[in-house]
Protein backbone atom coordinates (compact mmCIF):
# COMPACT_ATOMS: atom_id res chain seq x y z
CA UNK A 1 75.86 204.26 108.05
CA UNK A 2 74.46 201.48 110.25
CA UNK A 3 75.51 201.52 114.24
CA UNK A 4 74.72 199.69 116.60
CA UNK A 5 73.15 201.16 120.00
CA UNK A 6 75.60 200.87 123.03
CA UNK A 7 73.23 198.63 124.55
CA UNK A 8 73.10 195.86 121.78
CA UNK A 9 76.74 194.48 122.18
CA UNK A 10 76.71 194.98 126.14
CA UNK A 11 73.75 193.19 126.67
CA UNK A 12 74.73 190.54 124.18
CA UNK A 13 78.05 190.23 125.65
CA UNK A 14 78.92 191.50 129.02
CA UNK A 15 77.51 189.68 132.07
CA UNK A 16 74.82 190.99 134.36
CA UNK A 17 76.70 192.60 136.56
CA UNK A 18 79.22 194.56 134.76
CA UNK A 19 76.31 195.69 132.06
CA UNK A 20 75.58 199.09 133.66
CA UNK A 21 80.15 200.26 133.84
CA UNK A 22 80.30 198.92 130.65
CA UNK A 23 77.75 200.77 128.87
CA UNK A 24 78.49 203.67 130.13
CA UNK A 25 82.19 203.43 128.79
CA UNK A 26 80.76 202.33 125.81
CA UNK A 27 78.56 205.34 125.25
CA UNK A 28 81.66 207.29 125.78
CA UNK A 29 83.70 205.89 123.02
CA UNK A 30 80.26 205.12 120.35
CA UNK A 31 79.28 209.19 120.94
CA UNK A 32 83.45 209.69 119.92
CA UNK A 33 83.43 207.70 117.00
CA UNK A 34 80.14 208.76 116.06
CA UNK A 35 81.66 212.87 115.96
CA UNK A 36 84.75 211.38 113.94
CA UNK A 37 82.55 209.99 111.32
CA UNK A 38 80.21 213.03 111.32
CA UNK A 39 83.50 215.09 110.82
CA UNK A 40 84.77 213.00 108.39
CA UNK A 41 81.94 212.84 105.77
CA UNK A 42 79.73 215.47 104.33
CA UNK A 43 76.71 216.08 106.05
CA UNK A 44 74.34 216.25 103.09
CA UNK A 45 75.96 212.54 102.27
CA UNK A 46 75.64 211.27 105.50
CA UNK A 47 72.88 208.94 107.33
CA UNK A 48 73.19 207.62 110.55
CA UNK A 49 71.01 204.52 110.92
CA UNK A 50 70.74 202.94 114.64
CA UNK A 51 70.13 199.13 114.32
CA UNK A 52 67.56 198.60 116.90
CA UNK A 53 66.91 194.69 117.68
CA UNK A 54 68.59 193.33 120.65
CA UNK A 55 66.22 196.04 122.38
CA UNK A 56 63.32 194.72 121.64
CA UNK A 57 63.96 191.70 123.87
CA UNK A 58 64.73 193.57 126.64
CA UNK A 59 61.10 195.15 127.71
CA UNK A 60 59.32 191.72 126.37
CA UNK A 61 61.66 189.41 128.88
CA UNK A 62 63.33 187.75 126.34
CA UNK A 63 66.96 188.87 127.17
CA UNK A 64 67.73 189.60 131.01
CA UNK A 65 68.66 193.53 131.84
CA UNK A 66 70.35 195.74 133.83
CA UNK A 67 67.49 198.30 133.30
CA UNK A 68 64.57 199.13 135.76
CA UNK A 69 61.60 200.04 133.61
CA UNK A 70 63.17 198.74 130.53
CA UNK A 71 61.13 200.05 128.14
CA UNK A 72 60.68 203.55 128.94
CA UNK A 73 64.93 203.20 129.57
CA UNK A 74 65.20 201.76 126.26
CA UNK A 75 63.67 204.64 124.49
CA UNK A 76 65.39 207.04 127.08
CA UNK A 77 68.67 205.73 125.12
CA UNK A 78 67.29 205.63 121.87
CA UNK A 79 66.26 209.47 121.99
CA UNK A 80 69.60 209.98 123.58
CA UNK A 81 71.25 208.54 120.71
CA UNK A 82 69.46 210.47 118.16
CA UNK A 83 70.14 213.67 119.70
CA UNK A 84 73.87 213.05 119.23
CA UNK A 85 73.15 213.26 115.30
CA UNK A 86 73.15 216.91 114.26
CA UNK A 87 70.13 218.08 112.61
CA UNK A 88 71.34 218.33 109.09
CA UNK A 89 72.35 214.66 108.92
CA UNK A 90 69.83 211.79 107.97
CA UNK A 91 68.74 209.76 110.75
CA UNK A 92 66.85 206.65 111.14
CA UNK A 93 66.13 203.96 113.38
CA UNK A 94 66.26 200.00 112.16
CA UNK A 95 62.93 198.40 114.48
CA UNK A 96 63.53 194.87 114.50
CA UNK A 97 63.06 191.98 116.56
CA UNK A 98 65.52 189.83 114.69
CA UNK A 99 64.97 186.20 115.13
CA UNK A 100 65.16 186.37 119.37
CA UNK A 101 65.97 182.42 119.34
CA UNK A 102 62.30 181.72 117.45
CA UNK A 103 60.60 183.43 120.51
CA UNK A 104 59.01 186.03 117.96
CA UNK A 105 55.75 184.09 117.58
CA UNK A 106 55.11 183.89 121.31
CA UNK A 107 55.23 187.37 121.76
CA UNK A 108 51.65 188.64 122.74
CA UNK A 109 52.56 192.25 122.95
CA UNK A 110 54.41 194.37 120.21
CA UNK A 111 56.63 196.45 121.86
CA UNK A 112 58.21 197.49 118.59
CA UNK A 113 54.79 199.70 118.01
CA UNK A 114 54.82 200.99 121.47
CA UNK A 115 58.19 201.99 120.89
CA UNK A 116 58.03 204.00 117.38
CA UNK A 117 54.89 205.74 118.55
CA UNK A 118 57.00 207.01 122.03
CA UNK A 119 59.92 208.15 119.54
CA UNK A 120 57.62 209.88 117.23
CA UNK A 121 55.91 211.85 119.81
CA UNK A 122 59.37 212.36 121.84
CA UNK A 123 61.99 213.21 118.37
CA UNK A 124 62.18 216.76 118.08
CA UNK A 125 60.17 216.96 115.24
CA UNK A 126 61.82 214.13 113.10
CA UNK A 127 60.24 211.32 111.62
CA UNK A 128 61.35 207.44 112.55
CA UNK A 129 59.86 204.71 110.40
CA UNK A 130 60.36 200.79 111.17
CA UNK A 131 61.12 198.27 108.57
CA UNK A 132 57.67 197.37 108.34
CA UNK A 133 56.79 201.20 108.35
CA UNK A 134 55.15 202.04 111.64
């Protein structure tokens, strides 16, 4: 099952200054309905995929932020996430930039790499792959 990270649809949709409230509340109610669906499906069926793209934007500059240090709060959230998903369900991580308005070109440094290597060596022992396999 493919979710979306709290932070996609707040900083997507909620202005500046109401990002930080609103993704908190938003955490709340994701981690709920994420325990629902882990509850309501069998474990050994089960795979919890977060769709990691909006993300991306934030450490490069592309998308304005509520986060200091983006990046390294970025993966803080990403980790966080994953730790939510009990050991004996699937997990993965989706790495994509998405299209980021046709900005992809310009972008001299790959944060997507930087970021799978700090969740490999930060994941409790489980492996993360991007859809290009990093």
């Amino acid at each position: 099952m493919s979710l979306p990270t709290p932070l996609a649809p707040v900083s997507s949709f909620v202005a500046l200054t109401d990002r930080a409230v609103v993704e908190t509340v938003y955490e709340s109610v994701m981690i709920s309905e994420l325990t629902e669906i882990i509850e309501a499906i069998p474990r050994n069926e089960l795979a919890i995929q977060w769709d990691v793209a909006v993300e991306f934007s934030i450490p490069e500059g592309i998308m304005t932020s509520h986060l200091e240090d983006a990046e390294a709060r970025v993966v803080e959230r990403l980790l966080w996430l994953g730790a939510h998903v009990p050991e004996d369900v699937s997990l993965g991580y989706r790495l994509s930039y998405g299209d980021a308005g046709h900005q992809c070109a310009q972008i001299l440094r790959c944060a997507q790499y930087d970021i799978v290597l700090m969740l490999k060596n930060a994941s409790r022992g489980r492996t993360y792959t991007s859809a290009n396999g990093l």
